[in-house]
C-alpha atoms as a PDB file:
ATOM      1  CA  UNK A   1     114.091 101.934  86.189  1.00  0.00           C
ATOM      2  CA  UNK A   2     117.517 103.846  85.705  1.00  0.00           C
ATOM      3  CA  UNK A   3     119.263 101.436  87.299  1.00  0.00           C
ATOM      4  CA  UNK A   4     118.345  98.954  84.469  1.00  0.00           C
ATOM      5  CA  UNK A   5     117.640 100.784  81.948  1.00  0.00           C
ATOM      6  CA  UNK A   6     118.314 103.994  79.464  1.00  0.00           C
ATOM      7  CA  UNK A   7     115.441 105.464  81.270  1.00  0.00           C
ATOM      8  CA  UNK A   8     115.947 108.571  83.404  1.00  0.00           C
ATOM      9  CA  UNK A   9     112.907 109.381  85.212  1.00  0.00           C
ATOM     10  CA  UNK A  10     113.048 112.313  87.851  1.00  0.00           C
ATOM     11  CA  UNK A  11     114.280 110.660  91.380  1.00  0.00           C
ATOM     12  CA  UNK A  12     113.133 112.025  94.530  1.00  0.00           C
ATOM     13  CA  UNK A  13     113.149 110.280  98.051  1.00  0.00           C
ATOM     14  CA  UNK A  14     109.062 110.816  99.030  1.00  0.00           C
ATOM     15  CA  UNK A  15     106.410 108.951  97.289  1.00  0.00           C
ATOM     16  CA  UNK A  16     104.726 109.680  93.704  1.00  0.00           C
ATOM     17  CA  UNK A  17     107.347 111.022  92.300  1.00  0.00           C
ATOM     18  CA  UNK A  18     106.137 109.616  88.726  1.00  0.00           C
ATOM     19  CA  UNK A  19     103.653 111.296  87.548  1.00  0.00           C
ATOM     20  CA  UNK A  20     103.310 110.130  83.790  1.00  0.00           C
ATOM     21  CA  UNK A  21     104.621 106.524  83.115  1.00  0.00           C
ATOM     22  CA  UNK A  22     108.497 106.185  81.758  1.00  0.00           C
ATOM     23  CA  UNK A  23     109.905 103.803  79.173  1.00  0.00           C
ATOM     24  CA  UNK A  24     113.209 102.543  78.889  1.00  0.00           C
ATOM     25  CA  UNK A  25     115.215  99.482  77.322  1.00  0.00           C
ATOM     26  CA  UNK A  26     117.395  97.329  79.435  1.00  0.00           C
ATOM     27  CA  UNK A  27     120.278  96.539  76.780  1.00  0.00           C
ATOM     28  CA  UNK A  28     121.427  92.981  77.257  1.00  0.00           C
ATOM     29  CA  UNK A  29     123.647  90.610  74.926  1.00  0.00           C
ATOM     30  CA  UNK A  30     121.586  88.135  74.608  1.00  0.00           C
ATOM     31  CA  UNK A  31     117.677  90.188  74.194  1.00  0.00           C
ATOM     32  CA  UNK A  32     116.506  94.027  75.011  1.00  0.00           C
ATOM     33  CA  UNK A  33     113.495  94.797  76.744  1.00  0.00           C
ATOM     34  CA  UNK A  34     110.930  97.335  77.564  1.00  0.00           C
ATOM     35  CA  UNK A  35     110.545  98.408  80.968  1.00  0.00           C
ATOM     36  CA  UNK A  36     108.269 100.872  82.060  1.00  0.00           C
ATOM     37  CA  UNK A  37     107.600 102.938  85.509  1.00  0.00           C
ATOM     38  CA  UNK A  38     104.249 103.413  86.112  1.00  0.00           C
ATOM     39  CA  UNK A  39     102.846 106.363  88.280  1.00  0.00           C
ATOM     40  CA  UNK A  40     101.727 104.798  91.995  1.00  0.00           C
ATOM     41  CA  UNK A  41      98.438 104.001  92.225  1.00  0.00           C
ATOM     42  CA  UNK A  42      96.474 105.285  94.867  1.00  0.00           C
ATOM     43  CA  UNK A  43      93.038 103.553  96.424  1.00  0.00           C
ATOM     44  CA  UNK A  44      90.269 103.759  94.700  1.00  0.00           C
ATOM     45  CA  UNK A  45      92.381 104.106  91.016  1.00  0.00           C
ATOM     46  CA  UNK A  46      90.607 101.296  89.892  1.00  0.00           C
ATOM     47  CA  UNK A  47      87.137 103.116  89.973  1.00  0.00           C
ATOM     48  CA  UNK A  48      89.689 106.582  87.878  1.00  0.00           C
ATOM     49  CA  UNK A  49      90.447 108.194  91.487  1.00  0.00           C
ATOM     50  CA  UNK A  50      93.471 110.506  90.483  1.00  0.00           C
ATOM     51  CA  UNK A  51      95.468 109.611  87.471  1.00  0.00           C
ATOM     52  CA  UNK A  52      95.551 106.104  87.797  1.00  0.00           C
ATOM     53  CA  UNK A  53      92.653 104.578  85.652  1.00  0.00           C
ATOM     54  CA  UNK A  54      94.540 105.855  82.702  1.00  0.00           C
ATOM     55  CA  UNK A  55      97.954 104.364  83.928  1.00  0.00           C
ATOM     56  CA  UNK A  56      95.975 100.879  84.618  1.00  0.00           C
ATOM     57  CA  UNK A  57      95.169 100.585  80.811  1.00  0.00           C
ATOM     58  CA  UNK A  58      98.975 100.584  80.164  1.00  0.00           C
ATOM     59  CA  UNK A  59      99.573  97.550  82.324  1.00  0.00           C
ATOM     60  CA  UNK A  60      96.878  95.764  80.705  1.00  0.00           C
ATOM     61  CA  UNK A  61      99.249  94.968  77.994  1.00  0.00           C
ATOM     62  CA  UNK A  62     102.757  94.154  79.765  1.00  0.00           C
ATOM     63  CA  UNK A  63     103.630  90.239  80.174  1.00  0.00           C
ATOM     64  CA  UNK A  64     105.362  90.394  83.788  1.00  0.00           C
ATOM     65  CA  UNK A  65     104.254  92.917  86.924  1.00  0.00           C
ATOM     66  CA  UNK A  66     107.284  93.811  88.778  1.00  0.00           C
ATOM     67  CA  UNK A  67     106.312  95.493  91.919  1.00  0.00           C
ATOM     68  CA  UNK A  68     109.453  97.731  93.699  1.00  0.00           C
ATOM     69  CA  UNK A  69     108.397  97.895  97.006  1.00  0.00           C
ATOM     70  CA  UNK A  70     110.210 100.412  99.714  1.00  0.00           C
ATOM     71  CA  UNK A  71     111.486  97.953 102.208  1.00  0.00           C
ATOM     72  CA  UNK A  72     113.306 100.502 104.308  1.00  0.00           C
ATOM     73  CA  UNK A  73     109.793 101.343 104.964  1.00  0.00           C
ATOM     74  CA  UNK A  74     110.702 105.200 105.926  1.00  0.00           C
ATOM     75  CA  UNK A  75     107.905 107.358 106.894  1.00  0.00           C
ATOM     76  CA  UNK A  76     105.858 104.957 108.952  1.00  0.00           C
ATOM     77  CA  UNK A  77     104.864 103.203 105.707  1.00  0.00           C
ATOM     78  CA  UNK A  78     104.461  99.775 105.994  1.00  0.00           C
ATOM     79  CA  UNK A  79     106.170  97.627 102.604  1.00  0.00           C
ATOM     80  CA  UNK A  80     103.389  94.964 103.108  1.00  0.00           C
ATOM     81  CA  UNK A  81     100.202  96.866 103.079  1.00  0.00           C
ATOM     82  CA  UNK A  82     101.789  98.993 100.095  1.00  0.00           C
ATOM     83  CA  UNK A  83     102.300  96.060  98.111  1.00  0.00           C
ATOM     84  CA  UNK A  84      98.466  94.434  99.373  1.00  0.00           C
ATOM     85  CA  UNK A  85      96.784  97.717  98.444  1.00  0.00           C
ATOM     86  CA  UNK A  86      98.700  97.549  95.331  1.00  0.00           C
ATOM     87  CA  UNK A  87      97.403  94.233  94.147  1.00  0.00           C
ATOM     88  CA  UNK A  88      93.800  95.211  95.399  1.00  0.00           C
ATOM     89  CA  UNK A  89      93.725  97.915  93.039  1.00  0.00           C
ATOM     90  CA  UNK A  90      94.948  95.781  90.062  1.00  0.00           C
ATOM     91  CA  UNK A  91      92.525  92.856  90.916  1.00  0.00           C
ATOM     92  CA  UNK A  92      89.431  95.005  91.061  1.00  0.00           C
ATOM     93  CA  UNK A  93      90.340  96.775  87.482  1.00  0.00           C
ATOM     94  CA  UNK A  94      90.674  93.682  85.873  1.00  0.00           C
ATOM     95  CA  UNK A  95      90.552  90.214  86.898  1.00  0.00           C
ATOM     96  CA  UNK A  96      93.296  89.445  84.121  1.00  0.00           C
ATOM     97  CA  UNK A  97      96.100  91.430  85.839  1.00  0.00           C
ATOM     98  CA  UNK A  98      95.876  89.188  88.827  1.00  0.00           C
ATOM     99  CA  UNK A  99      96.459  86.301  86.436  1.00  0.00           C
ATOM    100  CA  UNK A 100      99.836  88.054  85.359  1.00  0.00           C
ATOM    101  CA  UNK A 101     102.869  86.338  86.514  1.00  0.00           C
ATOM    102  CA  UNK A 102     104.870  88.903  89.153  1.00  0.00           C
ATOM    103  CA  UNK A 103     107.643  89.538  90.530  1.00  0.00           C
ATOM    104  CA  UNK A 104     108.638  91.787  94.439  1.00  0.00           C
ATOM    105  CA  UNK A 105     111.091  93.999  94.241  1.00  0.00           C
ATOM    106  CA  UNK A 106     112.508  94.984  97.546  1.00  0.00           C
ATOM    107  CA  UNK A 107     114.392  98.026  97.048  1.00  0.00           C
ATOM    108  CA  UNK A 108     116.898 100.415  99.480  1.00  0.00           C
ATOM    109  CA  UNK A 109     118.497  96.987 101.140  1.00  0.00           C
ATOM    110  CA  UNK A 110     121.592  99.118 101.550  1.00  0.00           C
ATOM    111  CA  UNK A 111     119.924 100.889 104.416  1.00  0.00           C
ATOM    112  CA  UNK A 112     120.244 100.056 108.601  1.00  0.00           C
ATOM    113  CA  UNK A 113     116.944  97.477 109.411  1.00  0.00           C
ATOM    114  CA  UNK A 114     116.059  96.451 105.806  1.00  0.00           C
ATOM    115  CA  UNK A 115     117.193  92.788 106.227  1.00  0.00           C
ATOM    116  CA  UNK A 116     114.869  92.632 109.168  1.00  0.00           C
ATOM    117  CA  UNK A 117     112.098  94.191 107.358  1.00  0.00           C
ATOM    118  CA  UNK A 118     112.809  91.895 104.490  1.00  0.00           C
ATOM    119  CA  UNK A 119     111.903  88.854 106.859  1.00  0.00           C
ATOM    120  CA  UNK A 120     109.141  90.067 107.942  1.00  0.00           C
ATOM    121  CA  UNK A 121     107.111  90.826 104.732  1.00  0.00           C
ATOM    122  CA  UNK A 122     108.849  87.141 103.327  1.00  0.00           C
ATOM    123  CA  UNK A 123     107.130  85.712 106.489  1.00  0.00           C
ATOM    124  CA  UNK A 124     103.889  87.386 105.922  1.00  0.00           C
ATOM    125  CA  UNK A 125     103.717  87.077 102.340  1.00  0.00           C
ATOM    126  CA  UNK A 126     105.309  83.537 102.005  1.00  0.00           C
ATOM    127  CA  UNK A 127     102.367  81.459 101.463  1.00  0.00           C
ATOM    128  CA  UNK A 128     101.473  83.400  98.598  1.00  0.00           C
ATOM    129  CA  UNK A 129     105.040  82.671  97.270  1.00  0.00           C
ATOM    130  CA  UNK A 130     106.782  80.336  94.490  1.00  0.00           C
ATOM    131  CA  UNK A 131     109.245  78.173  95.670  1.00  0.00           C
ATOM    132  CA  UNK A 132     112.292  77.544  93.524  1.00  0.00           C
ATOM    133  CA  UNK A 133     113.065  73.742  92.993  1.00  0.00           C
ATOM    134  CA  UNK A 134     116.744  72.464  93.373  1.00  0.00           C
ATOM    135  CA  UNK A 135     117.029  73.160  89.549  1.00  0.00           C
ATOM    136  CA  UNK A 136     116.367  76.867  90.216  1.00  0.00           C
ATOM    137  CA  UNK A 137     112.913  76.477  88.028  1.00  0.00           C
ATOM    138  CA  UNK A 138     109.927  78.204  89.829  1.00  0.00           C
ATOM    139  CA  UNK A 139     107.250  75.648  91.049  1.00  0.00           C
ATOM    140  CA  UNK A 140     103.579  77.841  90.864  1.00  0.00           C
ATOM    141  CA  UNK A 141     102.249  77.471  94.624  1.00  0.00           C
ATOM    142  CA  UNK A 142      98.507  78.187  94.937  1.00  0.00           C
ATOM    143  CA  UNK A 143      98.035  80.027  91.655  1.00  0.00           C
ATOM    144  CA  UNK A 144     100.469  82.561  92.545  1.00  0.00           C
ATOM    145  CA  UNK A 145     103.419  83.675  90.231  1.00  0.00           C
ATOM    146  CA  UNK A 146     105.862  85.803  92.859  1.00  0.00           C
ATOM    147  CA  UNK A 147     109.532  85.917  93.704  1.00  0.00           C
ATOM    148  CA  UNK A 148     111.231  88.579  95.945  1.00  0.00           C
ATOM    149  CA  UNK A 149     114.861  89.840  94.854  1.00  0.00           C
ATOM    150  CA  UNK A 150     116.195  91.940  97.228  1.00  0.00           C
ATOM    151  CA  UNK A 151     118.741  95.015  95.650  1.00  0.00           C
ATOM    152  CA  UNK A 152     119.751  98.429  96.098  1.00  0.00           C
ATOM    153  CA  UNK A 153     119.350 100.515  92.920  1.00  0.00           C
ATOM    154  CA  UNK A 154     121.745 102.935  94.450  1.00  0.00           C
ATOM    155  CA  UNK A 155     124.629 100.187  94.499  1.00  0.00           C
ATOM    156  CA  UNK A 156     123.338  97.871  92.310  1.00  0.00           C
ATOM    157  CA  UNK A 157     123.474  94.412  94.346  1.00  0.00           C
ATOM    158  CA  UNK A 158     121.017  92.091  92.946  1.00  0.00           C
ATOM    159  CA  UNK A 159     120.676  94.067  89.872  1.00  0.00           C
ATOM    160  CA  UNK A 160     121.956  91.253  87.694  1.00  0.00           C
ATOM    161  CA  UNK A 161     119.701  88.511  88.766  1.00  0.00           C
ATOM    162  CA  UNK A 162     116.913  90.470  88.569  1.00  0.00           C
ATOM    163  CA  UNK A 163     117.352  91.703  84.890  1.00  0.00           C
ATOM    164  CA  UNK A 164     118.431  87.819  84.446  1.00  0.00           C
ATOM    165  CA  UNK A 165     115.238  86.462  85.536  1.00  0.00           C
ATOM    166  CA  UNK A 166     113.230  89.300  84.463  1.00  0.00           C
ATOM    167  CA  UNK A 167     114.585  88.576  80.730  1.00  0.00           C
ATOM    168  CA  UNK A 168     114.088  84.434  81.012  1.00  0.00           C
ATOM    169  CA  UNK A 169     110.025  85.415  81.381  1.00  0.00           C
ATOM    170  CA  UNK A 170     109.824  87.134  78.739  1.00  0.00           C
END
């Protein structure tokens, strides 16, 4: 979020770092925009395990997910079942969130074997996928609403098309 926007949220490099959501406007020419980081959610949030019953109320109201999954996938953690577990918990608070149009994130492509692990979740998740037609429009495959933009928030590649498309949805 503070590499789009006015936001600074603390930064730290091991998970749940946010711990209370964080606004921020991305400042463009043409429109601004609200962006805001919401804490992780954890399994079981959807039944108020932890914080994140209270976080799920604030996504309720936005118009586009964006889900920033690790793709370096440090730790052992696997981007795929992060991003799965993620979606589980959103489904079973509210059948209206999986309706919301989405986009993947796949953050930290600066680092050694990201490209590789990019593939790998694209193949896995790719039937769930939108295609984009020659025009660049996004053709809805199977009632699913998802791209994947690769970037690094630490050097900002892909930054710009992903604030680009982010502002066309809205």
């Amino acid at each position: 979020i503070s590499a789009i926007s006015n936001a600074r949220p603390k930064i730290a490099n091991y998970p749940f770092t946010t711990k209370s959501p964080v606004l921020g406007i991305v400042i463009r020419e043409d429109k601004n925009f609200k962006v805001a980081d919401i804490p992780g959610l954890i399994e079981g949030s959807h039944r108020g395990k932890g914080l994140g019953d209270k976080f799920l109320r604030h996504i309720e109201r936005t118009r586009l997910l964006v889900h920033i999954v690790d793709i370096a996938a440090v730790e052992g953690r696997d981007p795929l079942e992060d991003y799965r577990s993620l979606n589980r918990e959103l489904r079973l608070y509210s059948t209206k969130l999986k309706e919301k149009p989405q986009i993947i994130v796949a953050n930290k492509m600066d680092l050694p074997g990201t490209q590789e692990n990019l593939e790998r979740f694209k193949a896995k998740l790719t039937p769930h996928l939108s295609s984009r037609s020659s025009e660049g429009k996004t053709q809805e495959g199977a009632g699913f609403k998802k791209e994947i933009f690769p970037i690094s928030a630490l050097t900002g590649e892909g930054l710009e098309e992903l604030i680009e498309t982010i502002s066309k949805r809205l």
